[in-house]
Every structure is written in C-alpha cells, then in structure tokens.
Protein backbone atom coordinates (compact mmCIF):
# COMPACT_ATOMS: atom_id res chain seq x y z
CA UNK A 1 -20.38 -2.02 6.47
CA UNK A 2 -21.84 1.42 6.91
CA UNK A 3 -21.64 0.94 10.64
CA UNK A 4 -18.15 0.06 10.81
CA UNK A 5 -17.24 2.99 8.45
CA UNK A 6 -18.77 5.04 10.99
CA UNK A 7 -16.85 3.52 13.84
CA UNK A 8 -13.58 3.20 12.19
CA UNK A 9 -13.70 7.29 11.35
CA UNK A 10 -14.27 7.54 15.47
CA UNK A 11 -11.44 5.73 16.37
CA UNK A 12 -9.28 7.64 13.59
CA UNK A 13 -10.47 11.06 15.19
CA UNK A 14 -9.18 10.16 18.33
CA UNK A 15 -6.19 8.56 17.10
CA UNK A 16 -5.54 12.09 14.64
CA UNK A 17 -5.40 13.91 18.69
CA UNK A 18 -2.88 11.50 20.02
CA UNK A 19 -0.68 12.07 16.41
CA UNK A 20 -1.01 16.19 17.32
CA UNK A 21 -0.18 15.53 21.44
CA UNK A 22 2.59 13.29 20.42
CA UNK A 23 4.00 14.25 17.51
CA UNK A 24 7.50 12.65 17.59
CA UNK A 25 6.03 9.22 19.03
CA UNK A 26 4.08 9.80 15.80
CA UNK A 27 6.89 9.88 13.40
CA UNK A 28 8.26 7.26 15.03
CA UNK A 29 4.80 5.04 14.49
CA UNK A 30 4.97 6.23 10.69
CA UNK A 31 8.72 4.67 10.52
CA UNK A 32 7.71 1.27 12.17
CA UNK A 33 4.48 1.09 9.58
CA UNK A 34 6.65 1.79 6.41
CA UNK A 35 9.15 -1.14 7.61
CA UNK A 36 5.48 -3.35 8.44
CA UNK A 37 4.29 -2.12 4.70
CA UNK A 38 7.66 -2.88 2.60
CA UNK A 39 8.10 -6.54 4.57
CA UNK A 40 4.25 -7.45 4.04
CA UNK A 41 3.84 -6.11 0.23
CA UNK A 42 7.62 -8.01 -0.45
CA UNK A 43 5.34 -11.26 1.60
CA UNK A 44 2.17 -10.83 -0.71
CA UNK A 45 4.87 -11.68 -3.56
CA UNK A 46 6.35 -14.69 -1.96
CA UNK A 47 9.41 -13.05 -0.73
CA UNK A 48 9.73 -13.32 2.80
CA UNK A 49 12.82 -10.67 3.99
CA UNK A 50 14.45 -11.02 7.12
CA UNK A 51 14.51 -7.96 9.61
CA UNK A 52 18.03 -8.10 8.80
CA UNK A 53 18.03 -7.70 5.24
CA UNK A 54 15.22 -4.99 5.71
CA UNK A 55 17.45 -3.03 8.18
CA UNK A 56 20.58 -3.12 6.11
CA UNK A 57 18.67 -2.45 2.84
CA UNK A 58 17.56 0.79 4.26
CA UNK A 59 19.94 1.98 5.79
CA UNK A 60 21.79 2.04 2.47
CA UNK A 61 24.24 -0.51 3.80
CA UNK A 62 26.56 -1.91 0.85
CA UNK A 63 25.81 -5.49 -0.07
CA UNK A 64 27.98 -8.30 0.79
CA UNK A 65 26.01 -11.20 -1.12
CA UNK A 66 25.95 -10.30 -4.31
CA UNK A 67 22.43 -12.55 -4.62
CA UNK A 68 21.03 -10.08 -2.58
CA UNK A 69 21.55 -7.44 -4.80
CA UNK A 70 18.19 -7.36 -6.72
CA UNK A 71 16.25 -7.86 -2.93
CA UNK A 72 17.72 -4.49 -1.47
CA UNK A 73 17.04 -2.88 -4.61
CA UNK A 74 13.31 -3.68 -4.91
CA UNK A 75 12.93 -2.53 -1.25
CA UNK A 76 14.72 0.65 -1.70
CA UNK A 77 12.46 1.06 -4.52
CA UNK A 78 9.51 0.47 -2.48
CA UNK A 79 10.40 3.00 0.17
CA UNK A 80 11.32 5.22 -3.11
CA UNK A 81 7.55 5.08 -4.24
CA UNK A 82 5.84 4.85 -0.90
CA UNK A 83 7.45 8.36 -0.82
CA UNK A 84 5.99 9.78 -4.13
CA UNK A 85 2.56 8.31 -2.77
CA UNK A 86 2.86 10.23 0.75
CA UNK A 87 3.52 13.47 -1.23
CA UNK A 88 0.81 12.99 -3.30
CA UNK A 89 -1.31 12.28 -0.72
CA UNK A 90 -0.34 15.94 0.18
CA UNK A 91 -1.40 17.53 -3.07
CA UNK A 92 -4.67 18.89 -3.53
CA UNK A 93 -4.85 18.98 -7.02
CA UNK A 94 -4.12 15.45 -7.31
CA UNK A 95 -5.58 13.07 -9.78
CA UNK A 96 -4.83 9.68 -11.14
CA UNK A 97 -3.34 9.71 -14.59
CA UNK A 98 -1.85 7.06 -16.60
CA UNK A 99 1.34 9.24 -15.97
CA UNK A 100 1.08 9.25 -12.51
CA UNK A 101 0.35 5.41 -12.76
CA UNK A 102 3.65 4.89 -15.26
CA UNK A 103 5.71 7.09 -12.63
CA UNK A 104 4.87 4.86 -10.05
CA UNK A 105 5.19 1.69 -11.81
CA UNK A 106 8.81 2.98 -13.30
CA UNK A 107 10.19 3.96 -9.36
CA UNK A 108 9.22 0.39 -7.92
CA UNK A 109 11.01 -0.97 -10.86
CA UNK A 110 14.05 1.47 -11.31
CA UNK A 111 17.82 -0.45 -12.04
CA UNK A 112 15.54 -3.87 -12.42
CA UNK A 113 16.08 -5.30 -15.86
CA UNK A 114 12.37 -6.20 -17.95
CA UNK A 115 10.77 -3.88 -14.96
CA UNK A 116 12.22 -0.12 -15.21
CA UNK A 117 9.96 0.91 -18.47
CA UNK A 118 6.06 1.47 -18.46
CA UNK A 119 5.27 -1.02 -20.97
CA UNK A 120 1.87 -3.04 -21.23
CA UNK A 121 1.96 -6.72 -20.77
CA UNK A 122 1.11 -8.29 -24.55
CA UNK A 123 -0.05 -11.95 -23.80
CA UNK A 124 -1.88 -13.51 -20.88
CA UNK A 125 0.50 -15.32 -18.83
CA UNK A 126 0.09 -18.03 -17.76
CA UNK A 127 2.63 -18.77 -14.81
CA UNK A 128 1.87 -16.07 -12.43
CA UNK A 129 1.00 -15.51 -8.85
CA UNK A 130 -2.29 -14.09 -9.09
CA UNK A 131 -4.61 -16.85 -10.88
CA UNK A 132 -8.07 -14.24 -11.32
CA UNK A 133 -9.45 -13.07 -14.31
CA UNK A 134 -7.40 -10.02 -16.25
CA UNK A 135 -7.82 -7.98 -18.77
CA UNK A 136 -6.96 -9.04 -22.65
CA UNK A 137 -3.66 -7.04 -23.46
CA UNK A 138 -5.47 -5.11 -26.58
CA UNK A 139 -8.25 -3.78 -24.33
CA UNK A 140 -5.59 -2.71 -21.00
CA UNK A 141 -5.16 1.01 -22.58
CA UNK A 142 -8.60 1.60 -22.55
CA UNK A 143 -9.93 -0.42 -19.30
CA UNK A 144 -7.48 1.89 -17.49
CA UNK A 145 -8.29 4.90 -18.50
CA UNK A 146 -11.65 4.10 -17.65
CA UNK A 147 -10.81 3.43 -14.30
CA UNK A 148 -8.75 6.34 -14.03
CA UNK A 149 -11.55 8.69 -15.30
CA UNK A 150 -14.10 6.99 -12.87
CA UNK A 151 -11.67 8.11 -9.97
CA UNK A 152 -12.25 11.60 -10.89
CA UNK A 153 -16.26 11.39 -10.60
CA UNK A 154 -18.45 13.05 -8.19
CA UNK A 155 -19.71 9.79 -7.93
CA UNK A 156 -16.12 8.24 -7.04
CA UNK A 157 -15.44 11.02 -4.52
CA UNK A 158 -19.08 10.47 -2.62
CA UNK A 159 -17.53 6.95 -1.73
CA UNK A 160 -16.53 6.37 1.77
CA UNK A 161 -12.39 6.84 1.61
CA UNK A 162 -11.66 2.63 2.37
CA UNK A 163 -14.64 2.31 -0.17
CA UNK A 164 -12.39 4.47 -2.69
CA UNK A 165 -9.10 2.68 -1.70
CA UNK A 166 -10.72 -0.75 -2.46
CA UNK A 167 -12.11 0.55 -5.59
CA UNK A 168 -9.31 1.44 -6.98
CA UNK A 169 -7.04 -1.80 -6.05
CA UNK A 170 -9.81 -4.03 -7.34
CA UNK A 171 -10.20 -2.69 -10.63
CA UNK A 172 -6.37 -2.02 -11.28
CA UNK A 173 -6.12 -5.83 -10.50
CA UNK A 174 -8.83 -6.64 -12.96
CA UNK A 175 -6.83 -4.57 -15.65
CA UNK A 176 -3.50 -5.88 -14.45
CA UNK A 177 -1.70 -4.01 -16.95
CA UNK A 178 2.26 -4.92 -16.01
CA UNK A 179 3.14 -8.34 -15.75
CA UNK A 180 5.62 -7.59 -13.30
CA UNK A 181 4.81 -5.37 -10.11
CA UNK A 182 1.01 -4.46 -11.08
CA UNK A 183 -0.17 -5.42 -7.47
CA UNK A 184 2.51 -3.52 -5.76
CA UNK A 185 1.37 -0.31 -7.79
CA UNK A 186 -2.09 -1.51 -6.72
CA UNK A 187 -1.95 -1.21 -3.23
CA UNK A 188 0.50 1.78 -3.26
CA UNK A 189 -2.60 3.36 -5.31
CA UNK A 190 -5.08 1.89 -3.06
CA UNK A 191 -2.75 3.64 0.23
CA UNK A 192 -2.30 7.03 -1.57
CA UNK A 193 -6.59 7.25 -1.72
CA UNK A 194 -6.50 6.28 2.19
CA UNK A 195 -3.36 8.65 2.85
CA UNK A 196 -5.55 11.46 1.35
CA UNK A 197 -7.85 11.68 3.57
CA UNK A 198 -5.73 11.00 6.71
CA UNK A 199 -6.08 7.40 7.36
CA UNK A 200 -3.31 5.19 8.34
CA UNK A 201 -2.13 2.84 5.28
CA UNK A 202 -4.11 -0.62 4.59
CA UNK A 203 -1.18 -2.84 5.04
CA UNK A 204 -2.28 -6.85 4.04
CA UNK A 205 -0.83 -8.68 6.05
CA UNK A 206 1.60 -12.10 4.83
CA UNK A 207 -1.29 -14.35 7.16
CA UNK A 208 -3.73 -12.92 5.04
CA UNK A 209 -1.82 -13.73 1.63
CA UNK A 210 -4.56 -16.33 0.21
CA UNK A 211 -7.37 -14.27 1.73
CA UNK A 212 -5.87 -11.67 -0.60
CA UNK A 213 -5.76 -13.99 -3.82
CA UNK A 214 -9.08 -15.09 -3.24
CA UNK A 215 -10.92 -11.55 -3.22
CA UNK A 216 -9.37 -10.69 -5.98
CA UNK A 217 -11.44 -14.00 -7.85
CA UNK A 218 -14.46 -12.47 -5.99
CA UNK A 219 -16.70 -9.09 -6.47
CA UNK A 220 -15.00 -6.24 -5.12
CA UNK A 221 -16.77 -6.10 -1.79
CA UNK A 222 -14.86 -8.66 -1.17
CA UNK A 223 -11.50 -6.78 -1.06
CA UNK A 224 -13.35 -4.22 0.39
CA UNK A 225 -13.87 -6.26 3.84
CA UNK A 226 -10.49 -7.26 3.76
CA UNK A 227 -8.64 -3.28 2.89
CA UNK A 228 -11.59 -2.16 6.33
CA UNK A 229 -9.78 -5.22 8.53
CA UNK A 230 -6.43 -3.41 7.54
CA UNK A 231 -7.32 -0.28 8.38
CA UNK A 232 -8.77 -1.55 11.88
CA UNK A 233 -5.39 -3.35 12.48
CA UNK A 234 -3.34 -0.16 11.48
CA UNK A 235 -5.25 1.91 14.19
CA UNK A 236 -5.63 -0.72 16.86
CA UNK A 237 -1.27 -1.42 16.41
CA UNK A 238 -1.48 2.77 16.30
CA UNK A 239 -3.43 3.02 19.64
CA UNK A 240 -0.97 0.24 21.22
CA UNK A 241 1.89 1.97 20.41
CA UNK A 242 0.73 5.49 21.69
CA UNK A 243 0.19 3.65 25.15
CA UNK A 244 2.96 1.39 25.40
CA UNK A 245 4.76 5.06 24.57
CA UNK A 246 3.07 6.17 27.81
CA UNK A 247 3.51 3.11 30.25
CA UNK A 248 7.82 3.50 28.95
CA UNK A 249 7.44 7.27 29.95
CA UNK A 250 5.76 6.73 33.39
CA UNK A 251 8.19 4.36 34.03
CA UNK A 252 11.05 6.23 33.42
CA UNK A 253 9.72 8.87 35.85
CA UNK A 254 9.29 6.80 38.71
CA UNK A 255 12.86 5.51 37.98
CA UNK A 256 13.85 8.94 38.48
C-alpha cells in the first residue's frame, strides 16, 4: 500500500503541472468529473439516471414528467453539496463538526419530504440497501463525535490523505446515523479529505457497486483498496483527457 501511495502522489504531481499549463482544459475535466460523481453516487443507490435526465436536471431545465420531479431534485442537491465540500476543501481552518456534518446532510436532502432535517435514525432498519453492521440509535450521538474528534488528531492528520478519506467513509458508515442519504454524506466527506489536499475526487464507480457493499462488511482496509483504485482511475481518465485535449489541438492546426 505504501508503495502505491508513493506512486499515486507522482502521478498527481505531474498531473497538478498539466492542471496549471492548461487551465481551462482543466475546468473543463472538473465539469465532466462532477457529472461522472452525481451519476455514479445516484448508481451506488440503485438509481441509474440517464445522460438525459442528468443534462436537463442541471441545466435547471423545467420538468415535464412530473415523476421526475424528486430525481432532478436529489441531483441538484448533489451538485448543491458537492459545492459546499469544494469550498471547504478551500478553507484552512476547516474541521469536521457535527454541524458541518448536519449542513451537509440537510443540502443533499433540501425540498425532500422525511430527508430535509438532521434527525438521527431511532430503530435499526431492517429493509435497507446497505446490509453491514451499524450503530444502535442510542449510542449514534456519541460514536460520531468520536469519529469527528479523531479527525482532528495529530494522529489522524499523519495518515496518508486516501488513508484519511477512507477513514472517514468507513467509520461514518459504521455509525450510519441517517437512514436516508448517510452514504451520500459519506463519500462527499470522504472527497472533501481528498479535495484538501489536492487530489482528484474518489468517485466508486456503478461496476464496483457490490465491491462497495462488501467492504463496508469488511475491516476498513478494505475500503481503503477500493477509495486508492478510485483515485488511480480519476488520474489515469485525468491524464487521458489532457492528451486527447492535445491530439484535438494538433489536429486542428494541421487543418489550418
């Protein structure tokens, strides 16, 4: 693992000079992995959008299908909180707080009946997507906090950033304190850690959905692997794009 920590932070340096050379190819990359995060965390849930839906939901487009309705808004909520995480990933004072937690739970559920308000899940459901072991409601307040005060260690901070990121998603799952959206909030925590220190989001990909399920039932090194193959896959797409940017430009010159 230590090894491909080592490589991984290689590959981002170089990838961080092509971002500065290229900085409008780069905002451009950043728009095409936000779409790639919202449709893979909507997959992780079992709700597979269509590019078309995507597009129109963000765009602001009105909706026609009045079924729809709750779909565009949980996407435009996404996009909503994915931008409180990149600004916090901005902020040098950060820290995780149950506040900051509750704020980011609250955006990803805003206008969405039973999901808006910060409220801890009371019983232990038992028809849910995620099937690992969770926290009993009386003991959520204080397994969080814990978590949250661990993230604000030295010890925490000498982690390797992925090492961090995983961290954090794995125990938030083990708490699972909402029983709606606690796994989006997850790995928008888990991205704002990897964000931080300049690394392209983890995104899980929909292949990868059981994978997912399965580390969570598993210790957290688990997880860990699978966050480092998302970070790989970010940069590799990253360093394909950047050079598929290139080959469209030296085309267009010799066409000229």
């Amino acid at each position: 693992m230590r090894q491909r920590y080592l490589e991984i932070d290689d590959r981002l340096e170089s990838f961080r000079d092509l971002q500065e050379a290229h900085r409008t190819w780069a905002q451009d990359l950043a728009q095409k992995l936000e779409m790639s995060w919202i449709y893979h965390d909507h997959a992780l849930e079992g709700v597979v959008l269509t590019a078309t839906e995507l597009e129109q939901a963000l765009s602001g487009a009105t909706v026609s299908d009045a079924s729809l309705a709750p779909i565009f808004a949980e996407i435009r909520n996404l996009q909503a909180a994915i931008a409180i995480v990149r600004a916090e990933a901005q902020n040098p004072k950060f820290r995780f707080t149950v506040t900051f937690v509750k704020k980011v739970y609250e955006r990803v559920g805003q206008g969405l009946e039973g999901r808006d308000k910060a409220i801890y899940r009371k019983d232990m459901p038992l028809h849910r997507s995620y099937f690992h072991d969770i926290a009993a409601p009386a003991k959520i307040p204080d397994q969080l906090q814990k978590l949250l005060d661990f993230c604000c260690t030295a010890e925490f901070k000498e982690y390797h950033p992925i090492k961090q990121a995983a961290v954090v998603h794995y125990g938030f799952m083990q708490v699972f304190p909402f029983t709606e959206n606690s796994g989006r909030v997850a790995r928008l925590l888990q991205n704002l850690v990897l964000l931080r220190y300049g690394y392209l989001p983890a995104i899980i990909h929909a292949i990868d959905r059981q994978r997912y399920y399965e580390t969570l039932r598993q210790p957290n090194t688990a997880l860990r692997a699978l966050v480092l193959e998302a970070e790989e896959n970010a940069l590799e797409n990253g360093f394909k794009f950047f050079e598929q940017r290139r080959q469209e430009r030296r085309r267009a010159r010799a066409a000229s």
